[in-house]
Protein backbone atom coordinates (compact mmCIF):
# COMPACT_ATOMS: atom_id res chain seq x y z
CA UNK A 1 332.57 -58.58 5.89
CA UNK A 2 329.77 -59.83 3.51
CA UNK A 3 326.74 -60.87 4.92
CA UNK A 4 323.60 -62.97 3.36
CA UNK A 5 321.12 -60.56 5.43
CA UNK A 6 322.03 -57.74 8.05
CA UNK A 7 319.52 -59.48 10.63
CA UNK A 8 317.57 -62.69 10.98
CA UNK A 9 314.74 -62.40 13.46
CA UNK A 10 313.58 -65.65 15.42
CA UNK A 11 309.75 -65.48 15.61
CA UNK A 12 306.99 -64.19 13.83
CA UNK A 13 304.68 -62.76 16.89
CA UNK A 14 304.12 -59.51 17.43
CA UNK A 15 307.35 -58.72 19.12
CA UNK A 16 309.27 -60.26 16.67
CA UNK A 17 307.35 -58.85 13.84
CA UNK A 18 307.77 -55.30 15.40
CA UNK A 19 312.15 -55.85 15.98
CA UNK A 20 311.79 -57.01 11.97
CA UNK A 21 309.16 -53.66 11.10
CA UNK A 22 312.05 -51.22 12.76
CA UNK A 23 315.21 -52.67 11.25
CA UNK A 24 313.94 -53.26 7.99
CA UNK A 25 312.44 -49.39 8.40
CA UNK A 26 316.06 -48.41 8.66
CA UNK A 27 316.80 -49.97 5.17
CA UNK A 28 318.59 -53.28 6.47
CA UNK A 29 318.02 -56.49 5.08
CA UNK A 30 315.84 -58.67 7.14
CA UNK A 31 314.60 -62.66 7.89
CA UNK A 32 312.24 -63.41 9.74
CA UNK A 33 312.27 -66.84 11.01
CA UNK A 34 308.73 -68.32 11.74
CA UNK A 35 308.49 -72.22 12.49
CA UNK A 36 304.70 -72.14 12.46
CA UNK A 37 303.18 -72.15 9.25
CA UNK A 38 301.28 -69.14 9.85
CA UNK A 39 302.78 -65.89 11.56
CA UNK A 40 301.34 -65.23 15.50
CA UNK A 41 300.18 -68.89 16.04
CA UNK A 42 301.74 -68.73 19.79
CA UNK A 43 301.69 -66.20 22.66
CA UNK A 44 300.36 -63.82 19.94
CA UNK A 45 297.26 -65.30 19.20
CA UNK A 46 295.96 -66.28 22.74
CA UNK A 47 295.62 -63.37 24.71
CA UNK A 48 293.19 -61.01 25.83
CA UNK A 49 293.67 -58.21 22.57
CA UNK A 50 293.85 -55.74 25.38
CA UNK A 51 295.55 -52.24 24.78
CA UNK A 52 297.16 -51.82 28.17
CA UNK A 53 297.29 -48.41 29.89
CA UNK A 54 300.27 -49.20 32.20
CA UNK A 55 299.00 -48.52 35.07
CA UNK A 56 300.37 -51.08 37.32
CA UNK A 57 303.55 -51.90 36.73
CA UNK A 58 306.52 -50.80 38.98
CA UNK A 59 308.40 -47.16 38.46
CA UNK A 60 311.35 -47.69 36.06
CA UNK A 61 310.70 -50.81 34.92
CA UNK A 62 310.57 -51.74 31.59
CA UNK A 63 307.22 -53.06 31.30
CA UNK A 64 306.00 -49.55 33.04
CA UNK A 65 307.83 -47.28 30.11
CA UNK A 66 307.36 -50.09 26.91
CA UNK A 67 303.37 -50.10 28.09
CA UNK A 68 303.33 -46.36 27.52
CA UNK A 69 305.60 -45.73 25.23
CA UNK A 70 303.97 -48.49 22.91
CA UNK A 71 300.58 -47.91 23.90
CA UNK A 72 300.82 -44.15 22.27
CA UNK A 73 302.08 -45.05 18.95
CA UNK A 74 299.97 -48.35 18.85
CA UNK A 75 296.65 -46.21 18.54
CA UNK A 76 298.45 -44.59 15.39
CA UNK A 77 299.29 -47.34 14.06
CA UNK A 78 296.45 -49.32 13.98
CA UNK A 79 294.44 -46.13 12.87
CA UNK A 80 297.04 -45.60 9.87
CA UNK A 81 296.48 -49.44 8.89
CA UNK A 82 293.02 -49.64 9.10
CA UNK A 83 293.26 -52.09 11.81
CA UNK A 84 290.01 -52.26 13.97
CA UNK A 85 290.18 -51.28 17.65
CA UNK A 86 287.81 -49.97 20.28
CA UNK A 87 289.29 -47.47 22.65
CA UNK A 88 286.49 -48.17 24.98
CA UNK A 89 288.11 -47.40 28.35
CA UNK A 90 288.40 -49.64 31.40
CA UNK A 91 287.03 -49.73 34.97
CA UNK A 92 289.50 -51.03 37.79
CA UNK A 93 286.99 -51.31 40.67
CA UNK A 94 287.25 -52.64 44.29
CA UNK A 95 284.18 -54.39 44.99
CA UNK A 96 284.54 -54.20 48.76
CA UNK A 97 286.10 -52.09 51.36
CA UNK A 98 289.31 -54.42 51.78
CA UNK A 99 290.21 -53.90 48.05
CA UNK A 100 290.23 -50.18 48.37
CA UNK A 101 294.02 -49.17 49.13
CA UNK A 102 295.14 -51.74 46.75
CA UNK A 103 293.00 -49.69 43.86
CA UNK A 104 294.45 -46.19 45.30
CA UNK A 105 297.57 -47.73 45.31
CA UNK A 106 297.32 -48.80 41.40
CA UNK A 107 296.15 -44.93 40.85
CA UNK A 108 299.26 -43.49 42.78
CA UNK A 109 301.59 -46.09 40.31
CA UNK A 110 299.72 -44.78 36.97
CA UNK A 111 300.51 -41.41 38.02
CA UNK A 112 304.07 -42.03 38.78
CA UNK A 113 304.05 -43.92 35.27
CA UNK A 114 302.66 -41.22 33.34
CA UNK A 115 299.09 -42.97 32.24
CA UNK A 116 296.83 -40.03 31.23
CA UNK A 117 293.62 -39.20 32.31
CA UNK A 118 293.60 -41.32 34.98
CA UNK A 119 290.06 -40.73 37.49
CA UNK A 120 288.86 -42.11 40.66
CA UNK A 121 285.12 -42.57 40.67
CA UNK A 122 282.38 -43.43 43.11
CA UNK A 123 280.56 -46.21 43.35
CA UNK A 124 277.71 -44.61 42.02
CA UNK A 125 279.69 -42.69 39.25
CA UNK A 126 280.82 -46.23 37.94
CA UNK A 127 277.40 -47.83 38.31
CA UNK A 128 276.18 -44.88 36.21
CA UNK A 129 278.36 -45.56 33.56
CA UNK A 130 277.72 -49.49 33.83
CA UNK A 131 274.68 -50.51 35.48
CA UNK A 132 274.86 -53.89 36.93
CA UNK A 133 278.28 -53.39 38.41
CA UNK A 134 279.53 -53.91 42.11
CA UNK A 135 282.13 -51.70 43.24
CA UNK A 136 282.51 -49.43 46.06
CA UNK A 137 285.21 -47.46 44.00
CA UNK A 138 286.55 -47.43 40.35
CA UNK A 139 289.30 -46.21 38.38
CA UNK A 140 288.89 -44.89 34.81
CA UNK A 141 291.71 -45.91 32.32
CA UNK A 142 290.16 -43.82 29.28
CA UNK A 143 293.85 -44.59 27.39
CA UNK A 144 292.81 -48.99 27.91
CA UNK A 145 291.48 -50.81 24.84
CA UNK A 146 290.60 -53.68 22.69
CA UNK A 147 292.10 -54.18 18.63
CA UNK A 148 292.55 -56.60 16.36
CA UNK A 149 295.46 -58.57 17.17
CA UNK A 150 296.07 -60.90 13.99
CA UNK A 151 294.88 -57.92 11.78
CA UNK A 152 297.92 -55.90 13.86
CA UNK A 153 300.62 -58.41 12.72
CA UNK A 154 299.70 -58.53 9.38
CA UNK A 155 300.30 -54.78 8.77
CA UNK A 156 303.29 -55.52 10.14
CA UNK A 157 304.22 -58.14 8.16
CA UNK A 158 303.10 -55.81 5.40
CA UNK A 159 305.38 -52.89 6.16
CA UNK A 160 308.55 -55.41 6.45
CA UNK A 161 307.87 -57.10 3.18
CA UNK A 162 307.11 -53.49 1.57
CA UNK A 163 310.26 -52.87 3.34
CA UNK A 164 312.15 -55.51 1.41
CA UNK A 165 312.13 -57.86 4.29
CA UNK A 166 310.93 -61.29 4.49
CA UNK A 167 308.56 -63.54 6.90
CA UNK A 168 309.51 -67.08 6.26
CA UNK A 169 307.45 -69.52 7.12
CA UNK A 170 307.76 -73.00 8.44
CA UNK A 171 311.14 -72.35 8.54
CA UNK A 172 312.89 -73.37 12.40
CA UNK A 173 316.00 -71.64 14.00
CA UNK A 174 318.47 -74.65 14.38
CA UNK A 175 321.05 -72.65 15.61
CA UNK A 176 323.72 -70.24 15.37
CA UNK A 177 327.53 -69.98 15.72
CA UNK A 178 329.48 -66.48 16.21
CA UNK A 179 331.64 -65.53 13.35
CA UNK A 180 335.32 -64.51 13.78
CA UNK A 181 334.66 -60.93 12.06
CA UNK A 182 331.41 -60.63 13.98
CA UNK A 183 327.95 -61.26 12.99
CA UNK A 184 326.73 -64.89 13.34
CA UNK A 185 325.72 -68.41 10.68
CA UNK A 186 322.49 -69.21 11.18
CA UNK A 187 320.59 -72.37 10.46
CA UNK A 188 316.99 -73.07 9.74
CA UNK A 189 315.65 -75.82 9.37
CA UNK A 190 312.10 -77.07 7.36
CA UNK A 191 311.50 -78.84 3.99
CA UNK A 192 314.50 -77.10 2.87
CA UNK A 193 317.32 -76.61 5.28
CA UNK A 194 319.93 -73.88 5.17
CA UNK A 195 321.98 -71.85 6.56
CA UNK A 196 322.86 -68.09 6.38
CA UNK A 197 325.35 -65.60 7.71
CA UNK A 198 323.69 -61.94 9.24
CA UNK A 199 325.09 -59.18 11.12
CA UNK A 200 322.44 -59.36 13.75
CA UNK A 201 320.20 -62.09 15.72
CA UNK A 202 317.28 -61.28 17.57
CA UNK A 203 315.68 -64.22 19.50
CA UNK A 204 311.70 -63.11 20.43
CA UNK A 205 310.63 -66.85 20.21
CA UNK A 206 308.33 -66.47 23.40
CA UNK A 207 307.67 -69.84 24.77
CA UNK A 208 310.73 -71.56 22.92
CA UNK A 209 313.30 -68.23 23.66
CA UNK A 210 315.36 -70.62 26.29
CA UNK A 211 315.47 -73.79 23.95
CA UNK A 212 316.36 -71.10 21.17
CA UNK A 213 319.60 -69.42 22.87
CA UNK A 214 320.66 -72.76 24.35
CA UNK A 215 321.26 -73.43 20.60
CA UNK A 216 323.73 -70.29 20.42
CA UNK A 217 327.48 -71.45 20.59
CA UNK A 218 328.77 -69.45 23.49
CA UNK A 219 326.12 -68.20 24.85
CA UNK A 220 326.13 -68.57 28.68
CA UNK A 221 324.24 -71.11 30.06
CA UNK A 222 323.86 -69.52 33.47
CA UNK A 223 321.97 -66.19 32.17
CA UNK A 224 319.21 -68.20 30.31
CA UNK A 225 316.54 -67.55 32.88
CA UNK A 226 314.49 -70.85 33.65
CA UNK A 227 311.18 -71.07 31.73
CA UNK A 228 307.41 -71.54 33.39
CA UNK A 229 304.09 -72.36 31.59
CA UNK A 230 301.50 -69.94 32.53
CA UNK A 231 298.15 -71.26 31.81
CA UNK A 232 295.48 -68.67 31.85
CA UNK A 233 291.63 -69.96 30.33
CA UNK A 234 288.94 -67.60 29.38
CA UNK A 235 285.32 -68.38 29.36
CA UNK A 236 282.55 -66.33 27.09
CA UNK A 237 278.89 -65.80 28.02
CA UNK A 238 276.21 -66.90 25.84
CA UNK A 239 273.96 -63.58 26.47
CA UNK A 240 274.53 -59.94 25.72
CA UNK A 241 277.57 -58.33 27.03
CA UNK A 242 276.90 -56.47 30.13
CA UNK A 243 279.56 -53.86 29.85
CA UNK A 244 280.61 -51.52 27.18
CA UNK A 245 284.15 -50.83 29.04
CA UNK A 246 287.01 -53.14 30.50
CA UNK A 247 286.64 -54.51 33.75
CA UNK A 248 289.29 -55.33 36.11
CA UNK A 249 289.22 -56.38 39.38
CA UNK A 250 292.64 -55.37 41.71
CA UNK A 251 295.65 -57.87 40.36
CA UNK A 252 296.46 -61.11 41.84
CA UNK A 253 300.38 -62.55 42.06
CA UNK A 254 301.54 -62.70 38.55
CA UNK A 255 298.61 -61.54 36.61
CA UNK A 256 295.94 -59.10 36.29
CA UNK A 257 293.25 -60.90 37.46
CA UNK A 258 290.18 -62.43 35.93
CA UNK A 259 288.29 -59.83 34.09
CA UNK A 260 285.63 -59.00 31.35
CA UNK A 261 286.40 -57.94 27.92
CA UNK A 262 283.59 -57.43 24.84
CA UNK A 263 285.87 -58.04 21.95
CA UNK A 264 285.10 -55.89 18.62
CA UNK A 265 282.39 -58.04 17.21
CA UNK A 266 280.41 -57.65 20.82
CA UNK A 267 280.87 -60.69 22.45
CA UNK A 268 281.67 -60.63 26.22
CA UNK A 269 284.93 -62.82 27.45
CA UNK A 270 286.45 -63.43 30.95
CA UNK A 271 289.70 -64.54 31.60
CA UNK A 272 292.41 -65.66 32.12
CA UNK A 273 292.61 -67.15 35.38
CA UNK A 274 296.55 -68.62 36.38
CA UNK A 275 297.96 -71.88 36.39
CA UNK A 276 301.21 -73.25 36.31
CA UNK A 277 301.19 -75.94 33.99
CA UNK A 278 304.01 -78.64 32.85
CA UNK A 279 303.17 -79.01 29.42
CA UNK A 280 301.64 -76.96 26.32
CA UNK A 281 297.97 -77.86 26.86
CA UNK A 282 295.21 -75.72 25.73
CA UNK A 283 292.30 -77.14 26.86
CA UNK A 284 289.70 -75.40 28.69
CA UNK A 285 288.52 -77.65 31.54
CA UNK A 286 284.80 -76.73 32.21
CA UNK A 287 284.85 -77.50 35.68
CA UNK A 288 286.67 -74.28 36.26
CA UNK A 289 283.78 -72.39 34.88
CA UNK A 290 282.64 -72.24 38.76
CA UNK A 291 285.55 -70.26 40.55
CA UNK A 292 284.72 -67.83 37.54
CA UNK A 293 281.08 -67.45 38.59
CA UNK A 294 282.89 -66.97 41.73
CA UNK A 295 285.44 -64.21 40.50
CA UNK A 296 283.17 -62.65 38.00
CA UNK A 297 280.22 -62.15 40.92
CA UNK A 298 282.19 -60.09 42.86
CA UNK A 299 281.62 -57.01 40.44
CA UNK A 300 278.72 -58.48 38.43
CA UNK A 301 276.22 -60.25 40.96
CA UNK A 302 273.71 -60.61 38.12
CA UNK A 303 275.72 -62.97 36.55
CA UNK A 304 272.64 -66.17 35.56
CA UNK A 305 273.89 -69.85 35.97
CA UNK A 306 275.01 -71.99 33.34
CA UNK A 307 275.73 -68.28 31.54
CA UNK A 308 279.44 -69.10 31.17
CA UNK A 309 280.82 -71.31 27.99
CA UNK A 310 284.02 -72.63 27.98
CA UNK A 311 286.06 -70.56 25.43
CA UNK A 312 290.17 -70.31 24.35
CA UNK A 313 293.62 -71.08 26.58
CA UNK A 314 296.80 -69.31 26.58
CA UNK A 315 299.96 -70.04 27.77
CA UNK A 316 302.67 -67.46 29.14
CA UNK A 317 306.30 -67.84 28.76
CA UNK A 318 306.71 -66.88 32.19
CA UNK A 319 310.26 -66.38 34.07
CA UNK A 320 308.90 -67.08 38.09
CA UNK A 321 307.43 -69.72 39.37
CA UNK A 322 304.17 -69.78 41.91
CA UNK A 323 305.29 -67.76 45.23
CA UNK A 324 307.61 -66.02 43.48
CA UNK A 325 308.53 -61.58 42.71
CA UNK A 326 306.73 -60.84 38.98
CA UNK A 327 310.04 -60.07 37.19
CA UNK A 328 310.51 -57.86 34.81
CA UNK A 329 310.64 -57.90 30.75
CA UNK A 330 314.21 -59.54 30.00
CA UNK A 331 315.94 -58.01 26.64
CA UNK A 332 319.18 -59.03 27.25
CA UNK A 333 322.15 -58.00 25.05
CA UNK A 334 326.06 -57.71 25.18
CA UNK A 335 326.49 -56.75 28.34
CA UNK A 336 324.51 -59.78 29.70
CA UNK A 337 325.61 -62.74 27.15
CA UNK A 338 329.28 -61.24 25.73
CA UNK A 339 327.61 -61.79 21.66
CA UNK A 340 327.91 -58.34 19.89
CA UNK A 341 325.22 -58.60 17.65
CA UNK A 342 322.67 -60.91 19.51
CA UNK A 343 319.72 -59.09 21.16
CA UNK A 344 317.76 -62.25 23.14
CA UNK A 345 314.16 -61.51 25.01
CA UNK A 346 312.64 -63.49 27.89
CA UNK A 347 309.21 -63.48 29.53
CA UNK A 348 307.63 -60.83 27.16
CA UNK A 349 304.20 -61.37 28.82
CA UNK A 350 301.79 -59.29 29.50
CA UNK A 351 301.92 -55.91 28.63
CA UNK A 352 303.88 -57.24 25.82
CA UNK A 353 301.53 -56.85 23.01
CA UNK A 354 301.00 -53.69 24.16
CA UNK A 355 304.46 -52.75 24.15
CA UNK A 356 305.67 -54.25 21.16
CA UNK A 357 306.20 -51.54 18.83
CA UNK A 358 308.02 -50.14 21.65
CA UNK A 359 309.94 -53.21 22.25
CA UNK A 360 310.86 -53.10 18.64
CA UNK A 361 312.18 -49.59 19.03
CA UNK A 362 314.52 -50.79 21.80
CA UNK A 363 315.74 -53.31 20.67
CA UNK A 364 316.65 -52.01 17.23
CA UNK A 365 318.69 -49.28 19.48
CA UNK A 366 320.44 -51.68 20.99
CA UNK A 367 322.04 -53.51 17.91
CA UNK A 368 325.01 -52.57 16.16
């Protein structure tokens, strides 16, 4: 059978960008579908631009092997691009004696997940490699990171348009029905609507992934998991950054924690904090600026008042609610819907930057 394109690809984020970089890599004829007018204006763009080690996340899951696996051929690629980064490390540190199995813990899972050169430092070894800092232990995550997210995506846009591919913008997904000799029609919608047959669909539309496959004829209602808004805000400091390395204090339930980034231009950043919001607000409420002098204290006392300036929000296209098990990545093909053809991803949060070229790999592998 004749197709219009071998694969249309439903968001132009990183992860989507990366599933478009590997098929089009393998000489098939790609769309990307964007309905922004700019590629990475969601999940993509309002995040910490952290290169994750993978040091916490649970053996065998995919969000422990995608970390790893993407974090090693992320450094390539960004060095092969051009694409600033800073592979500045990152201190996990337990700033009192209660927090001190959870951090041993963390280095016993890094281990198991194959992080290199993990170390477990003193209090004094940290404090010597960042004076100012509170811990009574640390862990070293030489491997951790910061890069230039938007400058990422764009080198992948480049390689999928060098590729032959295409990033459309302000183009919608409106839908897609199954075709009787496989593959699917696809419409988009925009200033000018069309539609399009392809051979493959891959759905990486973050935040609107659920409203996205709901618009799939056939697919099954009851394995589109439900969708929660995780709002995380991040406040910068208007002084010097304190701290040439990451700093992370032990996770909380469904995130990493509040912690301290200096992004490549030098600026210092802390955030994001959780909240489970209804809606797709991104204001930063400055009222919450004091349980981050209360968070940020704990490892830097010598935090001044009034230091703290209300910065960015980001919202996570979470898959549990508050109280409930962090689940893993969803990439969900066949075997879970019944649509040969169809790859569909849920809850690609954090580590998914980190993991996206990874991601991409997969899910190209998984496609006919």
């Amino acid at each position: 059978m004749s197709f219009d394109t071998d694969a249309v690809v439903v968001g132009a984020g990183a992860v989507g960008l990366a599933c478009a970089r590997v098929l089009a890599g393998r000489g098939l004829s790609v769309i990307v579908l964007e309905k922004e007018t700019h590629i990475g204006q969601g999940v993509s763009s309002r995040n910490s631009e952290v290169v994750h080690g993978g040091l916490y996340y649970p053996t065998g899951t995919l969000r422990a092997r995608l970390c790893v696996q993407g974090r090693r051929i992320l450094y390539p690629f960004l060095e092969a691009h051009h694409v600033p980064f800073n592979k500045c490390g990152k201190l996990v540190v337990a700033t009192d004696a209660s927090e001190i199995p959870g951090i041993e813990a963390i280095l016993k899972q890094a281990r198991v997940n194959d992080v290199e050169g993990m170390a477990e430092l003193t209090g004094a070894q940290a404090r010597a490699m960042e004076p100012g800092l509170r811990c009574e232990i640390a862990l070293l995550s030489p491997e951790s990171g910061v890069f230039d997210s938007h400058g990422y995506m764009l080198a992948l846009q480049g390689e999928i348009e060098d590729a032959g591919g295409a990033v459309v913008l302000a183009t919608p997904f409106e839908g897609a029905e199954p075709l009787a000799g496989g593959g699917f029609s696809v419409r988009a919608g925009g200033a000018e609507p069309t539609s399009l047959t392809a051979a493959r669909l891959v759905i990486a539309a973050s935040l609107d992934a659920q409203t996205c496959v709901a618009l799939i004829e056939g697919y099954p209602a009851g394995e589109i998991p439900k969708l929660h808004y995780g709002k995380g805000v991040y406040f910068t400091l208007n002084m010097k950054a304190p701290f040439s390395h990451l700093i992370y204090p032990p996770p909380i339930p469904g995130a990493l924690g509040t912690h301290y980034r200096r992004d490549l231009g030098g600026q210092a950043h802390f955030g994001p904090d959780l909240q489970f919001v209804d809606t797709l607000d991104y204001s930063v409420d400055p009222a919450r600026a004091a349980s981050f002098y209360e968070k940020v204290r704990k490892f830097w006392p010598g935090l001044p008042d009034g230091a703290l300036v209300p910065d960015y929000a980001g919202i996570r296209p979470k898959i549990h609610g508050p109280g409930e098990p962090h689940p893993d990545f969803r990439i969900d093909g066949v075997e879970m819907h019944g649509l040969e053809g169809l790859v569909a991803m849920f809850g690609i949060e954090s580590p998914g930057l980190t993991s996206s070229l990874a991601i991409g790999e997969m899910v190209a592998g998984m496609l006919p």
